[in-house]
C-alpha atoms as a PDB file:
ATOM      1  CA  UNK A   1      11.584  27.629 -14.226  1.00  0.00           C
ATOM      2  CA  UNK A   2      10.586  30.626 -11.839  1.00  0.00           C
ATOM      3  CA  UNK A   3      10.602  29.310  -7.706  1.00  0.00           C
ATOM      4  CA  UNK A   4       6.603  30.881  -8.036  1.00  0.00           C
ATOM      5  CA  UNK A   5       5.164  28.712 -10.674  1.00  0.00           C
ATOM      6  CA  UNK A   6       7.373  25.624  -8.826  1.00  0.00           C
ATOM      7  CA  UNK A   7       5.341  26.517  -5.558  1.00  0.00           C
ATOM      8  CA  UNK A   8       2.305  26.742  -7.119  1.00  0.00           C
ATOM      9  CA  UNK A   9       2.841  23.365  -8.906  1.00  0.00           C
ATOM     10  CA  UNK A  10       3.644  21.930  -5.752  1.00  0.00           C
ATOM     11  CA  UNK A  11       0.748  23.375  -4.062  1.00  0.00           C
ATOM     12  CA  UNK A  12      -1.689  21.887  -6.850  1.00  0.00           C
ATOM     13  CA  UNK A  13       0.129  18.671  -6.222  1.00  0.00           C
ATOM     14  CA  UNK A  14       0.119  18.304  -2.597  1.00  0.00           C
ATOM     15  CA  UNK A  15      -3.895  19.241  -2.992  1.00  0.00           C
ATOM     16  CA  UNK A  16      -4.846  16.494  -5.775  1.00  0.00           C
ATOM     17  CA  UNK A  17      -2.551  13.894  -4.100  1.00  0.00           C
ATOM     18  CA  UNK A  18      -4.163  14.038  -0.801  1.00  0.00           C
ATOM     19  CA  UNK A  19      -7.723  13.750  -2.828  1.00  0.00           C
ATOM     20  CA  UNK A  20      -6.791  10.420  -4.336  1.00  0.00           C
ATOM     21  CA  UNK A  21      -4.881   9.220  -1.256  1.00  0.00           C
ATOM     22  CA  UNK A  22      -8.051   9.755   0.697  1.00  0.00           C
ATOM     23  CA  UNK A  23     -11.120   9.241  -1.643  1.00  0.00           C
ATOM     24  CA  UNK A  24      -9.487   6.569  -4.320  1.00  0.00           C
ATOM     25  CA  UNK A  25      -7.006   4.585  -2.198  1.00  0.00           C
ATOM     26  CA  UNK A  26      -8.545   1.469  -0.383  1.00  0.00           C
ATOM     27  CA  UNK A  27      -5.308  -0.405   1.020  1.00  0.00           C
ATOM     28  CA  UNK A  28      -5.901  -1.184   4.426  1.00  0.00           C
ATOM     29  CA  UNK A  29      -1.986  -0.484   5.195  1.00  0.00           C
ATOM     30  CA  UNK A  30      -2.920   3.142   4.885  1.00  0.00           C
ATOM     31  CA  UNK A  31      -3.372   4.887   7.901  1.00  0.00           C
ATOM     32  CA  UNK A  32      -4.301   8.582   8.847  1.00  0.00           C
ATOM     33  CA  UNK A  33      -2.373  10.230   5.883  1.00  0.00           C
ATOM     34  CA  UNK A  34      -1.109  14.339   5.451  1.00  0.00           C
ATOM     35  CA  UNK A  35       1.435  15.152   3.042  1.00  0.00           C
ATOM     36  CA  UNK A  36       3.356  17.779   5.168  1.00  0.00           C
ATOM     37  CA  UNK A  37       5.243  19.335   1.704  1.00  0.00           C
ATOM     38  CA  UNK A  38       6.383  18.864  -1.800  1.00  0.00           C
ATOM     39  CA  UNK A  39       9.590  18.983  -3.452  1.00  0.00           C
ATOM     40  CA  UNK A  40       9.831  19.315  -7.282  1.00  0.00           C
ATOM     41  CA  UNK A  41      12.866  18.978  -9.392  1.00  0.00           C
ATOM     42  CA  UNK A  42      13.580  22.249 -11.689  1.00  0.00           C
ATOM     43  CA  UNK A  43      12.126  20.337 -14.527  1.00  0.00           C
ATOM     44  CA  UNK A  44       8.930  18.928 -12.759  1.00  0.00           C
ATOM     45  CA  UNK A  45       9.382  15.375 -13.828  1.00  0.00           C
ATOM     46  CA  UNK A  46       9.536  14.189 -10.177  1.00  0.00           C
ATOM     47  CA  UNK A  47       8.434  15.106  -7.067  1.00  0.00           C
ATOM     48  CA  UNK A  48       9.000  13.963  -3.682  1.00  0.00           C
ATOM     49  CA  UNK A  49       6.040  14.226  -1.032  1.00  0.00           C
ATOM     50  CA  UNK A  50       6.998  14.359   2.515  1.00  0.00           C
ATOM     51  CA  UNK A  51       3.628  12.567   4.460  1.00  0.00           C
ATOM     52  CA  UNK A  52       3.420  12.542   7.726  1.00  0.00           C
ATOM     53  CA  UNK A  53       0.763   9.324   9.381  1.00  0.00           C
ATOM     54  CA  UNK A  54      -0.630   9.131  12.729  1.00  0.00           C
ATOM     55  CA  UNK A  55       0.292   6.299  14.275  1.00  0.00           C
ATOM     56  CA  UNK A  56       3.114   3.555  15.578  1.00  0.00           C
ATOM     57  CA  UNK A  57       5.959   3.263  13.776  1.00  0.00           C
ATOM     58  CA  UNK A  58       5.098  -0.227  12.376  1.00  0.00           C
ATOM     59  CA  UNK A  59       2.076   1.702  10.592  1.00  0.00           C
ATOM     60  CA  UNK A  60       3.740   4.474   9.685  1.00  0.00           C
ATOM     61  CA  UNK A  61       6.248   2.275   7.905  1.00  0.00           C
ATOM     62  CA  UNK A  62       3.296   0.379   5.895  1.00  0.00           C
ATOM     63  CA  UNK A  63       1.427   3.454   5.052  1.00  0.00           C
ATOM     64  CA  UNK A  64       4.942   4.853   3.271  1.00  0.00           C
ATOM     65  CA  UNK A  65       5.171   1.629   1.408  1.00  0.00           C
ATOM     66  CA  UNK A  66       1.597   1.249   0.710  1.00  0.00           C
ATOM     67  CA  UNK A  67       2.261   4.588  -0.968  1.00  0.00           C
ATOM     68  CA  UNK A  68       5.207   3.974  -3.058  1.00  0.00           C
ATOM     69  CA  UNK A  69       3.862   1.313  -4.180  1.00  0.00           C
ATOM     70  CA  UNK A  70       1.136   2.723  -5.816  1.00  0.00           C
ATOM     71  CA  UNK A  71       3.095   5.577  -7.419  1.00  0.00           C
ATOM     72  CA  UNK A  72       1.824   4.836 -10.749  1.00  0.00           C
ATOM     73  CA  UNK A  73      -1.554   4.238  -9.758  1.00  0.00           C
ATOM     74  CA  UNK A  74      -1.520   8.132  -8.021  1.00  0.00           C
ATOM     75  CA  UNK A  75       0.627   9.333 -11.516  1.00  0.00           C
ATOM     76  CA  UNK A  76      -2.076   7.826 -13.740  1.00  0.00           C
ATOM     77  CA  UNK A  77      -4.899   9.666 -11.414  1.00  0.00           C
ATOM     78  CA  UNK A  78      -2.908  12.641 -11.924  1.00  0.00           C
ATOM     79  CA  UNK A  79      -2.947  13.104 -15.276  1.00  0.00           C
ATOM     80  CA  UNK A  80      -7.018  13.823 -16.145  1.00  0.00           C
ATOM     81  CA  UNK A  81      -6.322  16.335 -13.346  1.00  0.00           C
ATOM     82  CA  UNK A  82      -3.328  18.409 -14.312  1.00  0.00           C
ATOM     83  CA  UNK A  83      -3.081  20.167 -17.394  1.00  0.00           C
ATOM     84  CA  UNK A  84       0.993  19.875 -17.534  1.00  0.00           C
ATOM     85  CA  UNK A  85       2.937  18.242 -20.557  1.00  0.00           C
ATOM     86  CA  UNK A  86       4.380  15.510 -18.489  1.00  0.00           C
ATOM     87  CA  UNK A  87       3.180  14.561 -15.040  1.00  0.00           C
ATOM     88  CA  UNK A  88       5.764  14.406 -12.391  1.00  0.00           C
ATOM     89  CA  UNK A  89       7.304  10.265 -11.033  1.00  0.00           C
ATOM     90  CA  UNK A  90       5.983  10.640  -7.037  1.00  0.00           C
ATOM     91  CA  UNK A  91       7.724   9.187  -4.077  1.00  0.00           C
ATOM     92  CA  UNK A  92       7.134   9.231  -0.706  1.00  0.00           C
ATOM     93  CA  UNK A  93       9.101  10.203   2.214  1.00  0.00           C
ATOM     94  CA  UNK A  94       8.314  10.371   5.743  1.00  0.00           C
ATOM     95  CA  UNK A  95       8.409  13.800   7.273  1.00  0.00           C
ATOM     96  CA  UNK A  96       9.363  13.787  11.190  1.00  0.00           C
ATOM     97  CA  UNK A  97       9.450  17.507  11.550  1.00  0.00           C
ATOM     98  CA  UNK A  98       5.850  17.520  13.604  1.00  0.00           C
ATOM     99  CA  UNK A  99       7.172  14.563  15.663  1.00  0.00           C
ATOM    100  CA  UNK A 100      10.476  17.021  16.077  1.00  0.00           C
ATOM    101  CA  UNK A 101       8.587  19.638  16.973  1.00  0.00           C
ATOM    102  CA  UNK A 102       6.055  17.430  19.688  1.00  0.00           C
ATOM    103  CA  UNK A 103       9.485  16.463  21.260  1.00  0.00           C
ATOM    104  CA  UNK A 104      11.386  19.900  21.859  1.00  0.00           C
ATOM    105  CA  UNK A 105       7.530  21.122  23.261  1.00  0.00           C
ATOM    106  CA  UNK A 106       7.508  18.639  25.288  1.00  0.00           C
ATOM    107  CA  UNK A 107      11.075  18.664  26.455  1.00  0.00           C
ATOM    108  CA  UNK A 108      10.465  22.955  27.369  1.00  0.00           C
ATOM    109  CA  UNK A 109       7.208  21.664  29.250  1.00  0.00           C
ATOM    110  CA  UNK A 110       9.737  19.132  31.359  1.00  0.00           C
ATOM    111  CA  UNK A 111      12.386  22.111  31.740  1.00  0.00           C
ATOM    112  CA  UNK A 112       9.389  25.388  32.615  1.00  0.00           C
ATOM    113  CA  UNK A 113       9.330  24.622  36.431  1.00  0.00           C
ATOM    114  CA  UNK A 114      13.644  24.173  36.733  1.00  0.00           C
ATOM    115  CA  UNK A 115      13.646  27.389  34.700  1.00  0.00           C
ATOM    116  CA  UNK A 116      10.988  29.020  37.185  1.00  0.00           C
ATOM    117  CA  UNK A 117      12.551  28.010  39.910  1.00  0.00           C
ATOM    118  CA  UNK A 118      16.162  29.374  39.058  1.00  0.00           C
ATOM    119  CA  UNK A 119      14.415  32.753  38.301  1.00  0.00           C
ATOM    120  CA  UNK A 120      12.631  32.991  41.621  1.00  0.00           C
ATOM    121  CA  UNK A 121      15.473  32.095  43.762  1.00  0.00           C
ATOM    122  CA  UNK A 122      17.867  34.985  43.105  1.00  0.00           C
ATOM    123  CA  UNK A 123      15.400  37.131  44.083  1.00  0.00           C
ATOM    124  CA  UNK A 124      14.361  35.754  47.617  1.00  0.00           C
ATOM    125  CA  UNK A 125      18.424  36.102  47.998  1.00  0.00           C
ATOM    126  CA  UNK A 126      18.620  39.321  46.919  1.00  0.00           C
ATOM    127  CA  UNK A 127      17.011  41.050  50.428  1.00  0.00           C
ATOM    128  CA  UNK A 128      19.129  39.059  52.443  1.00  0.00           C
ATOM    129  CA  UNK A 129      22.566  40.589  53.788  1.00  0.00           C
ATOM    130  CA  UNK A 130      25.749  39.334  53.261  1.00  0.00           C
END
């Protein structure tokens, strides 16, 4: 299986699960839902979606079982959708990468003024004599 027509499968699938996640799903454990990526096996008979929720951790726990639990209720929406020979087993994963990337932003925000400050000081020494 070519790495393009994986990508594009994935692409399709990240588009139409995000439709039925947010226009055919009613739980109330779901919260504010994006799935981040995809990851298909060679043969395309399962993927794993990577999701990433606003919220506490308590609801981003329920929203990722809300969603694997209804795994075959999103396969069985699939299917009408995609023209494929056999639709792809989903589970969900929780994908920390934009929480990663909040921190280590946030963490260069803290550090910017102790960085500005060691830059500026070697040159008010600099005119002085020794």
């Amino acid at each position: 299986m070519s790495g393009r027509r994986q990508e594009k499968v994935a692409d399709l699938l990240r588009d139409e699960v995000s439709e039925i996640v947010q226009r055919e799903m009613s739980d109330p454990r779901l919260g504010f839902v994006s799935i981040t990526r995809v990851e298909l096996s060679p043969d395309l008979k399962y993927a794993r979606m990577f999701i990433s929720v606003m919220g506490t951790e308590e609801e981003r726990a329920d929203s990722l079982v809300a969603l694997n639990n209804a795994s075959g209720f999103i396969r069985r929406q699939l299917a009408p959708r995609l023209r494929m020979r056999v639709i792809p087993n989903v589970s969900f994963r929780l994908d920390r990468s934009m929480e990663h990337a909040e921190n280590v932003a946030r963490i260069l925000r803290d550090l910017e003024p102790e960085l500005r400050a060691e830059t500026e000081t070697p040159a008010a020494d600099e005119g002085k004599p020794e």
